[in-house]
C-alpha atoms as a PDB file:
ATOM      1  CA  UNK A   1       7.072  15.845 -19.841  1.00  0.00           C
ATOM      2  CA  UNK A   2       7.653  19.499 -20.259  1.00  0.00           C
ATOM      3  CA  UNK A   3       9.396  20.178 -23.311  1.00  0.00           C
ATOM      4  CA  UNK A   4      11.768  23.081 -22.855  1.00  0.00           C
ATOM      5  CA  UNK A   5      13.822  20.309 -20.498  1.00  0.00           C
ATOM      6  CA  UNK A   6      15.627  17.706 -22.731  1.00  0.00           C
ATOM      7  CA  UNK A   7      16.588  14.393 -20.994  1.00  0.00           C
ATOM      8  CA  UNK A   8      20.524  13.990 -21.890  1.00  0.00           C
ATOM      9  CA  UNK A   9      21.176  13.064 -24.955  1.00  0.00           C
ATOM     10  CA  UNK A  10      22.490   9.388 -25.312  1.00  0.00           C
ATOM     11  CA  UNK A  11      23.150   6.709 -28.251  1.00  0.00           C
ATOM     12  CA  UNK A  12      22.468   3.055 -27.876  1.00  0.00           C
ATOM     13  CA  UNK A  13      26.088   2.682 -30.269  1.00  0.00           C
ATOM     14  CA  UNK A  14      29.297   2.671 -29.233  1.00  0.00           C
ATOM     15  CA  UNK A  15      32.443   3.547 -30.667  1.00  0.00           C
ATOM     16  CA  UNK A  16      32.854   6.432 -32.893  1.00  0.00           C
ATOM     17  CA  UNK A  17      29.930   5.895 -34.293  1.00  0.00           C
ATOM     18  CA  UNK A  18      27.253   6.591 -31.016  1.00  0.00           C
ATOM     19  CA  UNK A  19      29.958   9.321 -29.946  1.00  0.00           C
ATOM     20  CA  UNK A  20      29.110  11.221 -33.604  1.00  0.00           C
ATOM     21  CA  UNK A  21      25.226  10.504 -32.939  1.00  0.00           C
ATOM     22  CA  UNK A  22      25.317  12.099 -29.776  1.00  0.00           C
ATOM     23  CA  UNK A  23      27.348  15.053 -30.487  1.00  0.00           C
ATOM     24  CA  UNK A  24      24.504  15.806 -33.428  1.00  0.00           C
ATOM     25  CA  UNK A  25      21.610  15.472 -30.713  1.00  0.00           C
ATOM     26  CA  UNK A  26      22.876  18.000 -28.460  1.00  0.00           C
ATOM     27  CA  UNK A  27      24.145  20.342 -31.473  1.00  0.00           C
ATOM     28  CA  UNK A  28      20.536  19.967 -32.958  1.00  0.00           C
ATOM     29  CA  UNK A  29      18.934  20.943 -29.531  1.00  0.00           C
ATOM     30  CA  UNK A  30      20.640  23.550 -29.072  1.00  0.00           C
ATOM     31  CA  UNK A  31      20.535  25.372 -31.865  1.00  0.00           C
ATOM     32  CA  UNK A  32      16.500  24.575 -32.049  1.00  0.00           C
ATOM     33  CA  UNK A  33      15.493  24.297 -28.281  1.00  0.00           C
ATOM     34  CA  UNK A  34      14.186  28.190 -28.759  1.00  0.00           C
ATOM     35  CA  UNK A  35      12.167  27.675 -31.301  1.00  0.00           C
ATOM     36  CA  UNK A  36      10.736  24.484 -30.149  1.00  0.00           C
ATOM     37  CA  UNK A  37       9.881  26.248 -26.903  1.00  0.00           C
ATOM     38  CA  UNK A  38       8.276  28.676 -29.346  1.00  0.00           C
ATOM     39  CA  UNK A  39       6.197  26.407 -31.030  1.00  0.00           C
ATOM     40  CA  UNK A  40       5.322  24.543 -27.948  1.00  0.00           C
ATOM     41  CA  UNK A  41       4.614  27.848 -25.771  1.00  0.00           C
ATOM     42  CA  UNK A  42       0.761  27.574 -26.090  1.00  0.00           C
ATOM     43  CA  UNK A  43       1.029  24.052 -24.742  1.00  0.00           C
ATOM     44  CA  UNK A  44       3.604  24.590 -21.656  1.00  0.00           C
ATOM     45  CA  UNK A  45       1.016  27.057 -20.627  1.00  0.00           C
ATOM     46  CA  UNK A  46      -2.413  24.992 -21.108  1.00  0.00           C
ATOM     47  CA  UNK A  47      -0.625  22.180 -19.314  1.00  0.00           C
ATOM     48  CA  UNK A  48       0.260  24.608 -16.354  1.00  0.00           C
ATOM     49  CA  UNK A  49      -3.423  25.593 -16.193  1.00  0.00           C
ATOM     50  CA  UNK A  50      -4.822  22.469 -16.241  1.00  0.00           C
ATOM     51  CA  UNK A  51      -2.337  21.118 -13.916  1.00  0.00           C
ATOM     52  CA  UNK A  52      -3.104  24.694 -11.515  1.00  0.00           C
ATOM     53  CA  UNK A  53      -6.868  23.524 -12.164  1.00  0.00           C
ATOM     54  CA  UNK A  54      -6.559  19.697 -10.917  1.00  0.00           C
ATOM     55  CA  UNK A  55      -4.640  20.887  -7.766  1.00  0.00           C
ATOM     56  CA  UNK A  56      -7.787  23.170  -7.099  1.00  0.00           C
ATOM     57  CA  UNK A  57     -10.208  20.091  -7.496  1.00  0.00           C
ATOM     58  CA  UNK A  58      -8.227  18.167  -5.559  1.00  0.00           C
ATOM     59  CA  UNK A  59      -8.177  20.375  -2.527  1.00  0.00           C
ATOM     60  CA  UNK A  60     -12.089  21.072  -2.692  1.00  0.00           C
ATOM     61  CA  UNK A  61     -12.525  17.248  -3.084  1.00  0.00           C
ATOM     62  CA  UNK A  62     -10.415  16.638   0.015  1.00  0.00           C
ATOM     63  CA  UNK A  63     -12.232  19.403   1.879  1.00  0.00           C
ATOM     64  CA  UNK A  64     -15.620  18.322   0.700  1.00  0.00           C
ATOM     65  CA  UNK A  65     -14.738  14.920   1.873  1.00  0.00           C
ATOM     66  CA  UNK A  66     -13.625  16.050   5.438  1.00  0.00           C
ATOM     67  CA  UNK A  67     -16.942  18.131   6.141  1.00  0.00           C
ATOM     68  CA  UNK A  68     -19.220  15.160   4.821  1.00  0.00           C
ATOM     69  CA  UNK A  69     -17.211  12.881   7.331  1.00  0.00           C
ATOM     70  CA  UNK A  70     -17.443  15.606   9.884  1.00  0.00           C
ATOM     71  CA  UNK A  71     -21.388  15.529   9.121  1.00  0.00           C
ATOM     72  CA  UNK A  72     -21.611  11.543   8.644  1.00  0.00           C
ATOM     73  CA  UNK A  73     -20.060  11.211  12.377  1.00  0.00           C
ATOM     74  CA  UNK A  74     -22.783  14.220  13.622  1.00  0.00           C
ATOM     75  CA  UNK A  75     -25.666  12.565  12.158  1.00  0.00           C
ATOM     76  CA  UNK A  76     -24.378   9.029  13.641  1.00  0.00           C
ATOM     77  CA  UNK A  77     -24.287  10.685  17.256  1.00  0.00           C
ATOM     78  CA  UNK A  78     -27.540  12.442  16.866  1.00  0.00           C
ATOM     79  CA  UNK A  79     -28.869   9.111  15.627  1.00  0.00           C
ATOM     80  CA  UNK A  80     -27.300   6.906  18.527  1.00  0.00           C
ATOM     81  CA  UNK A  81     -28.361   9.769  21.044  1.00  0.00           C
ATOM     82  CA  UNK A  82     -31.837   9.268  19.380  1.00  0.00           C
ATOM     83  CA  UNK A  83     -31.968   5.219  19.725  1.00  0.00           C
ATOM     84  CA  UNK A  84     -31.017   5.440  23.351  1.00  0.00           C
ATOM     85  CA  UNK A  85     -33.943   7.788  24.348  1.00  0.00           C
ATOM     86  CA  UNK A  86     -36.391   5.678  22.298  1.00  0.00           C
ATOM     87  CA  UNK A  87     -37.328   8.268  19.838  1.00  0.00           C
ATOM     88  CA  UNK A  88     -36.940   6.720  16.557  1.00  0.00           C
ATOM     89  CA  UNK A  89     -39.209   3.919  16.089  1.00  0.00           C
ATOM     90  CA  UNK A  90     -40.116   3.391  12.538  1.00  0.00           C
ATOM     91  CA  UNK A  91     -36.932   1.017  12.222  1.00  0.00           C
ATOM     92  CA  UNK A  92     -38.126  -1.348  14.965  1.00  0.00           C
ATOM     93  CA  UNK A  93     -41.986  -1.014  14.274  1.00  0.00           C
ATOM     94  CA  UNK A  94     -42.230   0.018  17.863  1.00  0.00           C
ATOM     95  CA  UNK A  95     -44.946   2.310  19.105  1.00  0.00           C
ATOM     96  CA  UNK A  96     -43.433   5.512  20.175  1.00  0.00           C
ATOM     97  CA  UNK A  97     -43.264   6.097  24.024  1.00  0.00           C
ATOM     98  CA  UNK A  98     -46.125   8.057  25.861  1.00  0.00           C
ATOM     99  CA  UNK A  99     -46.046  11.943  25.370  1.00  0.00           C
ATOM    100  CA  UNK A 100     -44.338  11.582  22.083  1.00  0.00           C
ATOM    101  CA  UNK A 101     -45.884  14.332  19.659  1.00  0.00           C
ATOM    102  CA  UNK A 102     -47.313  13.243  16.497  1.00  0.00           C
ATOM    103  CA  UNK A 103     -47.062  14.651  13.006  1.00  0.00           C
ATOM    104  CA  UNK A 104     -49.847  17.063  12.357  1.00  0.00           C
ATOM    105  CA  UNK A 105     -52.349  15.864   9.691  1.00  0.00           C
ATOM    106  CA  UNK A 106     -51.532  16.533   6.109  1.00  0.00           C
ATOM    107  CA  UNK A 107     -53.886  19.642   4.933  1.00  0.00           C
ATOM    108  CA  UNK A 108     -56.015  19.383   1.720  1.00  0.00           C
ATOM    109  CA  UNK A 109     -56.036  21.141  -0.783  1.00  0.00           C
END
């Protein structure tokens, strides 16, 4: 809630009575709202950063989740394109098809 707004001011009375109680509310806020906004200053403005701040997050974290799906869906075409030549074989403990290179031999050192 931002505090240099004031909701209406209202009185759960009737009568006389909750007329009086709400006449003193606004009369009180009024005559205090600038120096509450005073006091409260320091805090309107933090809360505007940090609210500035989670919009920021937000948008990376939507971005950063639209270029791993864009990536995810790449890797799973690669991968199917992969499976249907017969090129990955450690999954099915196949041997791999004639001509297929093989890794080089680890060097020592």
């Amino acid at each position: 809630m931002d505090s240099r707004y004031a909701e209406p001011a209202t009185s759960h009375r009737g009568g006389f009575t909750g007329t009086a109680l709400v006449l003193a509310k606004r009369a009180f806020r009024l005559t205090f709202q600038p120096f509450i906004n005073e006091v409260l200053r320091k805090q309107v403005e933090f809360n505007e950063s940090i609210l500035d701040a989670l919009a920021t997050l937000h948008d990376v974290q939507r971005e950063q989740a639209r270029a791993q799906a864009a990536w995810r869906k790449e890797l799973e075409r690669r991968l199917a394109k992969l499976e249907g030549t017969g090129h990955v074989t450690a999954e099915r403990h196949e041997p791999a098809p004639a001509g297929t290179p093989k890794r080089p031999p680890k060097r020592k050192r």
